[in-house]
C-alpha atoms as a PDB file:
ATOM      1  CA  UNK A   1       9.716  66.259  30.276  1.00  0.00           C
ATOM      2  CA  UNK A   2       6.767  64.209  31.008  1.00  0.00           C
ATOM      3  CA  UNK A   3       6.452  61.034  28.999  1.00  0.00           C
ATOM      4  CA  UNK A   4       3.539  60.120  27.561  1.00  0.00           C
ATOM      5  CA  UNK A   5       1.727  56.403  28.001  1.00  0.00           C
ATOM      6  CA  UNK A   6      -0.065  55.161  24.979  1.00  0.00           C
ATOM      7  CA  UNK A   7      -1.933  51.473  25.269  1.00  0.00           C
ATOM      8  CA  UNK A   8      -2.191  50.250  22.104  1.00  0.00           C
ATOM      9  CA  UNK A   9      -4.282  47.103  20.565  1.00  0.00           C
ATOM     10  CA  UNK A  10      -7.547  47.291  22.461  1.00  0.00           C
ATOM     11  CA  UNK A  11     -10.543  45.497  21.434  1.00  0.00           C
ATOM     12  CA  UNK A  12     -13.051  45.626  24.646  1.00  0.00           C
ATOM     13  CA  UNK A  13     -14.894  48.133  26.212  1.00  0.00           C
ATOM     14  CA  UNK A  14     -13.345  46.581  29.797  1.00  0.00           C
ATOM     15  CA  UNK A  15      -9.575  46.993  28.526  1.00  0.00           C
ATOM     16  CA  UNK A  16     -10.840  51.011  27.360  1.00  0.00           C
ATOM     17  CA  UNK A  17     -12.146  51.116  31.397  1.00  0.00           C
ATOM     18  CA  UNK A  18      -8.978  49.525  32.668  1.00  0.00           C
ATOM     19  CA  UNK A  19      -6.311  51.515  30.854  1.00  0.00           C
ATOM     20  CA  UNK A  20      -8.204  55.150  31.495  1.00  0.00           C
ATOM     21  CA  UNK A  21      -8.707  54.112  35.387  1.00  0.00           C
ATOM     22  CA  UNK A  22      -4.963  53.585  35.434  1.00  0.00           C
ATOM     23  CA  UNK A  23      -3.836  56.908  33.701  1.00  0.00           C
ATOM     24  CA  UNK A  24      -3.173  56.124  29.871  1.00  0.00           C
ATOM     25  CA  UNK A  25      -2.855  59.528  27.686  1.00  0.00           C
ATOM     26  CA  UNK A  26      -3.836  57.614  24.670  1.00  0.00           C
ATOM     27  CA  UNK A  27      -5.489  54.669  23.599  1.00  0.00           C
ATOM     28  CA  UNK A  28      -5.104  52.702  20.452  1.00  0.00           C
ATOM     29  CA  UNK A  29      -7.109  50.835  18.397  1.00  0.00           C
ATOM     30  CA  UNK A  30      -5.679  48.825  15.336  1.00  0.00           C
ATOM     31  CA  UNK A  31      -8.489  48.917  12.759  1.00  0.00           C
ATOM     32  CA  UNK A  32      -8.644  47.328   9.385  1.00  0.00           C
ATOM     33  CA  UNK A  33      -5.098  46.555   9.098  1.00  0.00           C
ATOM     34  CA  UNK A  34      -4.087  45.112   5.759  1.00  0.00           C
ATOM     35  CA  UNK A  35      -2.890  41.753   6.977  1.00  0.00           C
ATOM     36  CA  UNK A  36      -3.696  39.691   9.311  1.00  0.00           C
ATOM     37  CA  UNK A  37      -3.009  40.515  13.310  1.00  0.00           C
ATOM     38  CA  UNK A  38      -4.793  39.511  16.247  1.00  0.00           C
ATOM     39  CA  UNK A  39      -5.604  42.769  17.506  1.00  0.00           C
ATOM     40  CA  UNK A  40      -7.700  43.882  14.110  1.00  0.00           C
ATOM     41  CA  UNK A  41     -10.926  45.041  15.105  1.00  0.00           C
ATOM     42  CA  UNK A  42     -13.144  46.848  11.943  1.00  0.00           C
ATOM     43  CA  UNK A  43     -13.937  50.230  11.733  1.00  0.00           C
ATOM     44  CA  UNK A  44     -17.497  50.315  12.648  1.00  0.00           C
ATOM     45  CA  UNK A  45     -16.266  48.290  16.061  1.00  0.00           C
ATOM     46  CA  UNK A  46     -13.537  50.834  16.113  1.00  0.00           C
ATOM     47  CA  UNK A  47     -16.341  53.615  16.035  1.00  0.00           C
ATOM     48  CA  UNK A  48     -18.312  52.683  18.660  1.00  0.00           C
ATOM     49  CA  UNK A  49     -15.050  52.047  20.822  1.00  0.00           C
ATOM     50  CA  UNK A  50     -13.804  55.326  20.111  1.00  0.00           C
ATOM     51  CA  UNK A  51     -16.933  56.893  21.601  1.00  0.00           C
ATOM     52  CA  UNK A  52     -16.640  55.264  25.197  1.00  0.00           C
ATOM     53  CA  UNK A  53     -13.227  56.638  25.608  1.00  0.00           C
ATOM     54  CA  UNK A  54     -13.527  59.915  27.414  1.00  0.00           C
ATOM     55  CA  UNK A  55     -12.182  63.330  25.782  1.00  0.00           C
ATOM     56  CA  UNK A  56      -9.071  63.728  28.730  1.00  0.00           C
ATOM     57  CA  UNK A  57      -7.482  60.425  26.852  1.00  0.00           C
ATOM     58  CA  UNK A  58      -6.582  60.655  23.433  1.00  0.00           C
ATOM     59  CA  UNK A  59      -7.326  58.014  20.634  1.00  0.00           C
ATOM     60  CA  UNK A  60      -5.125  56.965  18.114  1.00  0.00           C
ATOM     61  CA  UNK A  61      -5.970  54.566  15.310  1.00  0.00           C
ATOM     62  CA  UNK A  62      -3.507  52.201  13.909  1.00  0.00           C
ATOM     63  CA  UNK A  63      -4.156  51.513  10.289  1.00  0.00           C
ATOM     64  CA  UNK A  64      -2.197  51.109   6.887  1.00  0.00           C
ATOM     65  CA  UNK A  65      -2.371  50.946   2.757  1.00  0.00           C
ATOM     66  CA  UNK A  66      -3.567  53.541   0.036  1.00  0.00           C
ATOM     67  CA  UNK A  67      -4.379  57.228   0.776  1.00  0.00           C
ATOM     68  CA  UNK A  68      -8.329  56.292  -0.202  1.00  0.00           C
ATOM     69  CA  UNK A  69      -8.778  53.640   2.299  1.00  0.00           C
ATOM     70  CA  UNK A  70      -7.213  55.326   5.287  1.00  0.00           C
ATOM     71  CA  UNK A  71      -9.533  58.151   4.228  1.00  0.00           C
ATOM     72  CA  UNK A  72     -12.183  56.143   5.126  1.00  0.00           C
ATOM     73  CA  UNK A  73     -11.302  54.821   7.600  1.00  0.00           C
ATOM     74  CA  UNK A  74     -10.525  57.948   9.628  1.00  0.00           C
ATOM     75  CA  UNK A  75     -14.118  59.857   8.099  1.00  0.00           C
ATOM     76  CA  UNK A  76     -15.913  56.460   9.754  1.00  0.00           C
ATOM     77  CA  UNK A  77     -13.805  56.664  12.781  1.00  0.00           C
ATOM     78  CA  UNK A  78     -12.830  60.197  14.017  1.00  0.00           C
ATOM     79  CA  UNK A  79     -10.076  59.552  16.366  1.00  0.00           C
ATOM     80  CA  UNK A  80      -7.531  62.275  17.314  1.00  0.00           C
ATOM     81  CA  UNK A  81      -4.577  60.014  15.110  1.00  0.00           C
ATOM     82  CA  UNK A  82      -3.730  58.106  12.642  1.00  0.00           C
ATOM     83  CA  UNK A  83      -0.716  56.349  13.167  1.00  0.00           C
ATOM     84  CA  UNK A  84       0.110  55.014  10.117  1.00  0.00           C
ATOM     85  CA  UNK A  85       2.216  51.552  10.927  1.00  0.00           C
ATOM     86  CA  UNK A  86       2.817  49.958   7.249  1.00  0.00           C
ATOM     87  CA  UNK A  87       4.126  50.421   3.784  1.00  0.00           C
ATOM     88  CA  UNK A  88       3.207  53.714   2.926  1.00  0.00           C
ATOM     89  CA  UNK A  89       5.437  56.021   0.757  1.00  0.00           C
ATOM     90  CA  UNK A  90       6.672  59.306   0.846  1.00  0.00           C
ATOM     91  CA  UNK A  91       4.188  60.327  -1.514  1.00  0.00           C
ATOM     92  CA  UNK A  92       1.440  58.395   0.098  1.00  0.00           C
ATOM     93  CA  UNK A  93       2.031  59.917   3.611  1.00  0.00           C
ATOM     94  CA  UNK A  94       2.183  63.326   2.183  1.00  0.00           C
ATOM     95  CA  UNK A  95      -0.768  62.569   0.505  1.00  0.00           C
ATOM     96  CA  UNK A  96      -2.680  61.712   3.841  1.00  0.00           C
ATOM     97  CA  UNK A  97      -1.162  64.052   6.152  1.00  0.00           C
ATOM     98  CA  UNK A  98      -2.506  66.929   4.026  1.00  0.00           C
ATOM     99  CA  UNK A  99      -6.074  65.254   4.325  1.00  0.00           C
ATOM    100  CA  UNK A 100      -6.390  63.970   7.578  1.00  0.00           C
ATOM    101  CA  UNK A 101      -5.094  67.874   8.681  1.00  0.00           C
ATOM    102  CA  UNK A 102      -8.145  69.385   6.926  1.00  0.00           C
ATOM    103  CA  UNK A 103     -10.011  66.626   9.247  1.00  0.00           C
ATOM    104  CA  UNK A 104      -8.299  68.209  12.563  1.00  0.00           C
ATOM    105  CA  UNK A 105      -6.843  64.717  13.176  1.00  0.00           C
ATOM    106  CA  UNK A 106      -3.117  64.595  13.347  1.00  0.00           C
ATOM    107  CA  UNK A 107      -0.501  61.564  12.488  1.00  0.00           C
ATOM    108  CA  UNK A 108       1.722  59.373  13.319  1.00  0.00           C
ATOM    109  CA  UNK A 109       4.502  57.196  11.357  1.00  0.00           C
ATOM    110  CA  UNK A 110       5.512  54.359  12.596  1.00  0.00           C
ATOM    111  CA  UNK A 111       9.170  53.282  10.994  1.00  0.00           C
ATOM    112  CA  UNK A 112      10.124  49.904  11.910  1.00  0.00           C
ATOM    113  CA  UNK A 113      13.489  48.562  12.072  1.00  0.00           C
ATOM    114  CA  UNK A 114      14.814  45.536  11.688  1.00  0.00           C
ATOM    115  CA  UNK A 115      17.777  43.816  13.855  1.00  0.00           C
ATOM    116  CA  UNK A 116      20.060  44.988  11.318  1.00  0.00           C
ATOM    117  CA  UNK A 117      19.249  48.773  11.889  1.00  0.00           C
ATOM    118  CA  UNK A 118      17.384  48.673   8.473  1.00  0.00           C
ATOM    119  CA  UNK A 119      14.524  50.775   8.030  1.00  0.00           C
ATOM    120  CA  UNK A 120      11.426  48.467   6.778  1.00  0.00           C
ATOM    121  CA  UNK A 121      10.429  52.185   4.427  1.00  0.00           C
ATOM    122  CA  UNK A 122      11.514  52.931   0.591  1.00  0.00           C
ATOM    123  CA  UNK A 123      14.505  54.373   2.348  1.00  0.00           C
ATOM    124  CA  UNK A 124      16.092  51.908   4.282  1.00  0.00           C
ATOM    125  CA  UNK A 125      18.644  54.442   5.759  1.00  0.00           C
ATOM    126  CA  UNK A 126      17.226  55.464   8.844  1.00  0.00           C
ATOM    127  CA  UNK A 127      18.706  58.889   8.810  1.00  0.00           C
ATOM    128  CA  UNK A 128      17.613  59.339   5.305  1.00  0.00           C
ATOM    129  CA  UNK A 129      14.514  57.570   6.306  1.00  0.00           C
ATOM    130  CA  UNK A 130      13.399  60.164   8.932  1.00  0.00           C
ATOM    131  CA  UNK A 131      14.664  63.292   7.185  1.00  0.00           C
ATOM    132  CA  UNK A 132      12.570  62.337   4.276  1.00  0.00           C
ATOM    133  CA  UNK A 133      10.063  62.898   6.462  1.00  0.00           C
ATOM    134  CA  UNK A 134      10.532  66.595   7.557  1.00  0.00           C
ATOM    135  CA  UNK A 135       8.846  66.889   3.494  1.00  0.00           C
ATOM    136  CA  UNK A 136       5.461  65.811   5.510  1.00  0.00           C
ATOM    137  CA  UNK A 137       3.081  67.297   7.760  1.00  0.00           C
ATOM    138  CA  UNK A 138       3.356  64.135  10.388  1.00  0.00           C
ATOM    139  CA  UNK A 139       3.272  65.397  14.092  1.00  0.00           C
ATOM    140  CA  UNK A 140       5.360  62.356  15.236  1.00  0.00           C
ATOM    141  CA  UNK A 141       7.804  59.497  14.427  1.00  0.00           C
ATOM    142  CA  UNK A 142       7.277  56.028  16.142  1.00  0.00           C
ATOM    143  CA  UNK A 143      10.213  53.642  15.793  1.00  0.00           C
ATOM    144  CA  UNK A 144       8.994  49.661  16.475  1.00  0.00           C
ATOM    145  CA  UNK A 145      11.016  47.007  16.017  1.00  0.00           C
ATOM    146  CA  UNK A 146      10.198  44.849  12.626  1.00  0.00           C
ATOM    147  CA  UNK A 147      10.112  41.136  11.639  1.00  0.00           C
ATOM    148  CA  UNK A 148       8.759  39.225   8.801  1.00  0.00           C
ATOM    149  CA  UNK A 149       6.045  37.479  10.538  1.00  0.00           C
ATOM    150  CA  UNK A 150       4.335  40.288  12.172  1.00  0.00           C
ATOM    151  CA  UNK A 151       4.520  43.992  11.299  1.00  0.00           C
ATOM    152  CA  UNK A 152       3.977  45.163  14.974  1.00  0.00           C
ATOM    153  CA  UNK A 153       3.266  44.209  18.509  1.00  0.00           C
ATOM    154  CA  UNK A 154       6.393  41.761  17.999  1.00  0.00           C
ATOM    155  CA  UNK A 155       7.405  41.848  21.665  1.00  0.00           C
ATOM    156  CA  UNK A 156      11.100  42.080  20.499  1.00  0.00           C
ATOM    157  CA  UNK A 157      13.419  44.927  22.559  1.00  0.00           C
ATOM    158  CA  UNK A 158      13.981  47.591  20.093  1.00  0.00           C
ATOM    159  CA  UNK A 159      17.637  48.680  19.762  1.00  0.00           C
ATOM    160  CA  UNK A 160      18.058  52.086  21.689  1.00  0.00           C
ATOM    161  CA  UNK A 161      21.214  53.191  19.675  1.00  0.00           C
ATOM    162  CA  UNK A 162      19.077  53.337  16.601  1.00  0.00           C
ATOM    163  CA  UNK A 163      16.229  54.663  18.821  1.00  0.00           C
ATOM    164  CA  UNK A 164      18.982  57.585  19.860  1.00  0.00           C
ATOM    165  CA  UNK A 165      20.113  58.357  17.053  1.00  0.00           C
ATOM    166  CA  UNK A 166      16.492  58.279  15.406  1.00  0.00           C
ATOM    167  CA  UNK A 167      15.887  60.907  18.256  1.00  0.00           C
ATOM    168  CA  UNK A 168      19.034  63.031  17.223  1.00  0.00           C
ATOM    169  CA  UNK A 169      17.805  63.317  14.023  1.00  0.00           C
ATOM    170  CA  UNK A 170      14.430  63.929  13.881  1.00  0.00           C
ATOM    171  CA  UNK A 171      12.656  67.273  13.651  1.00  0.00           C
ATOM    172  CA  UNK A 172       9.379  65.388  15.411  1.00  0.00           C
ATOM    173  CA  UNK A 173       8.703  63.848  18.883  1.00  0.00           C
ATOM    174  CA  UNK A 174       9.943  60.397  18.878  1.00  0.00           C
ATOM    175  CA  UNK A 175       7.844  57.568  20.346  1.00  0.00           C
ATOM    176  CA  UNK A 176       9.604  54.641  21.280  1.00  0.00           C
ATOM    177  CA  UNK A 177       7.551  51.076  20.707  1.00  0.00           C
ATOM    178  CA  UNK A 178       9.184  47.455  20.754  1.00  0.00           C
ATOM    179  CA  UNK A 179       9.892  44.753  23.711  1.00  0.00           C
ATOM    180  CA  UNK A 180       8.082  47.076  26.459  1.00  0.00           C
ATOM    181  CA  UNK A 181       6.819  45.858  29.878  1.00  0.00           C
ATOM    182  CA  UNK A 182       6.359  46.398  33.530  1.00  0.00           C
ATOM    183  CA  UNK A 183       9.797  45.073  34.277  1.00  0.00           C
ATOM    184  CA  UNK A 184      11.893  46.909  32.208  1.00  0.00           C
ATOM    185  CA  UNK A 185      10.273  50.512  31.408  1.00  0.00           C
ATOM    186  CA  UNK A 186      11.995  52.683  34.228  1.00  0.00           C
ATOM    187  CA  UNK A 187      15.382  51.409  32.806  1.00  0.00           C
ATOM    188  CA  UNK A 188      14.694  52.374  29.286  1.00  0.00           C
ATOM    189  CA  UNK A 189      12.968  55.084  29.360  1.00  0.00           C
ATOM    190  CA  UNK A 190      16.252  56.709  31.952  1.00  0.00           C
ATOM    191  CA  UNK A 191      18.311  55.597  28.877  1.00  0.00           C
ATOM    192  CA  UNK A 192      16.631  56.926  26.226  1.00  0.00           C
ATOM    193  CA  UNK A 193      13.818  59.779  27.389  1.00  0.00           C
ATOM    194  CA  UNK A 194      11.185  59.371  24.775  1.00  0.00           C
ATOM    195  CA  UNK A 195       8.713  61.673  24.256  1.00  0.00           C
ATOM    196  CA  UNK A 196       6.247  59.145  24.779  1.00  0.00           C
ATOM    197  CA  UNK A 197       6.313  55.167  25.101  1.00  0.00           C
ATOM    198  CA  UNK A 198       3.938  52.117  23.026  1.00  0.00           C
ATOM    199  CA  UNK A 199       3.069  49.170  24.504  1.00  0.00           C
ATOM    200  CA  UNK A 200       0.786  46.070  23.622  1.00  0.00           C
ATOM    201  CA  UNK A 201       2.172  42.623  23.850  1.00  0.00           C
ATOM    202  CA  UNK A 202       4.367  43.621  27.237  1.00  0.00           C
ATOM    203  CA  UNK A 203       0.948  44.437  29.297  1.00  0.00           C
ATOM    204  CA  UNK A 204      -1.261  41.516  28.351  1.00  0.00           C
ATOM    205  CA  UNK A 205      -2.461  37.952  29.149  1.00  0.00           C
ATOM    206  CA  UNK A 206      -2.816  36.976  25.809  1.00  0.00           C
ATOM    207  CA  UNK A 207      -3.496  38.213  22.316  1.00  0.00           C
ATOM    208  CA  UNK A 208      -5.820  40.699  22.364  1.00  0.00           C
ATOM    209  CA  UNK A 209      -6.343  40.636  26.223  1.00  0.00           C
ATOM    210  CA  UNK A 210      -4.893  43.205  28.411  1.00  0.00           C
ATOM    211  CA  UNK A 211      -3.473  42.042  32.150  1.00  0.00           C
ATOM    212  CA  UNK A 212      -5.216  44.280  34.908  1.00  0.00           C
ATOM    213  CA  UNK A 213      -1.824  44.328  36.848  1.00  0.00           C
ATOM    214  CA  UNK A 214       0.486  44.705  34.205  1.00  0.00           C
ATOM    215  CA  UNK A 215      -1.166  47.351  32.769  1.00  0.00           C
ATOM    216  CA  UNK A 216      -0.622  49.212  36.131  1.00  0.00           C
ATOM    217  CA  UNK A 217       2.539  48.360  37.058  1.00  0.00           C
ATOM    218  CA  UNK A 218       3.332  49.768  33.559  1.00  0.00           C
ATOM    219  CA  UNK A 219       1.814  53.228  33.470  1.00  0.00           C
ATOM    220  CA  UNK A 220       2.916  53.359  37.039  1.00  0.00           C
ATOM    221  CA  UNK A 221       6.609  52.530  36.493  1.00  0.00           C
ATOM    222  CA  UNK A 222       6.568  55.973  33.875  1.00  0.00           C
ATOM    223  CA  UNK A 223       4.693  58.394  35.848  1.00  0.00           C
ATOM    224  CA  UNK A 224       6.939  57.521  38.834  1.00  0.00           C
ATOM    225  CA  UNK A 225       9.555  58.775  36.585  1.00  0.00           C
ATOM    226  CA  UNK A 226       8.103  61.654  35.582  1.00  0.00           C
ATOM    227  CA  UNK A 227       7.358  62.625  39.354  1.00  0.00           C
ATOM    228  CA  UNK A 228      11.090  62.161  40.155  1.00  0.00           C
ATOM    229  CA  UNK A 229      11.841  64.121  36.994  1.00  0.00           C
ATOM    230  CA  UNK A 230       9.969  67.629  38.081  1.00  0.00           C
ATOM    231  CA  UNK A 231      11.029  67.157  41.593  1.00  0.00           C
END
């Protein structure tokens, strides 16, 4: 199986350049998030983003909140997901999923786990938690590790026994998120085979700044992988 490589958190149209030069599948672009994170860029910036990114690399915008608002934010945006990476409900992403579908973009739930294995969702069990979700149209699960200061991008290594058995589970391709990097991809992702892999903090300089070398050691480390895999 060949994993995918999403970037995730870009702001610039130089970091949109760097990550499509170096083979990304999909880009992301967190937009209007409800609380405060450094990547947050608004929709209309989000917009013109979108459009610089050519049509072989996906986009994927990370958002969160009410059915309404993520409406609107994916009829001013247009990107091929919404990856929906916050509080929403059951009802909520059901809600969603059946409107961004009659928009031809697809989505993404991200459910984020804490270092206790709990489920940051009205259903804290994560098996519950993802077979809740098999009541939705969503076309994947992300799991990302969790913690009270920031909802995502935490840089903390994600537990891969919940991540496996997540993966066991789930009716939906599983992307794995949490504590990624150049060093310690290949050994992960030969643990756990994801369908495809998240990454912000682990390939940057700083906040909101993606490094030029880690970014390619990174998407590097997983195609070599897939190579060896169809070999």
């Amino acid at each position: 199986m060949m994993i995918q490589v999403k970037i995730c958190g870009l702001m610039t149209r130089e970091d949109i350049d760097l990550c499509v030069e170096a083979g990304a599948d999909m880009v992301g672009f967190v937009v209007d998030y409800p609380i405060p994170v450094p990547w947050n860029i608004t929709r209309e910036k989000a917009n013109k983003l979108i459009a610089e990114v050519p049509a072989s690399v996906r986009t994927c915008l990370v958002t969160g909140g009410a059915p309404d608002r993520i409406l609107a934010i994916a009829e001013a945006t247009r990107p091929d997901v919404i990856q929906l990476h916050y509080q929403e409900t059951l009802a909520e992403i059901k809600a969603i999923t059946e409107q961004l579908e009659r928009l031809g973009i697809k989505t993404v739930k991200a459910l984020r786990f804490d270092q206790n294995g709990k489920c940051d969702f009205e259903i804290t069990d994560p098996v519950r938690a993802v077979c809740s979700l098999d009541e939705t149209n969503i076309s994947a699960v992300l799991v990302d590790s969790f913690s009270s200061s920031r909802p995502g991008g935490t840089g903390i290594n994600f537990d891969l026994s919940v991540f496996k058995n997540v993966q066991q589970i789930s009716a939906f391709p599983v992307i794995l998120a949490g504590g990624l990097n150049p060093v310690n991809i290949q050994s992960v992702i030969k643990e756990v085979s994801p369908y495809a892999v998240d990454v912000l903090t682990g390939i940057e300089s700083q906040p909101g700044c993606k490094d030029p070398e880690k970014v390619r050691r990174f998407i590097n480390a997983v195609h070599s992988h897939n190579r060896i895999q169809n070999i």
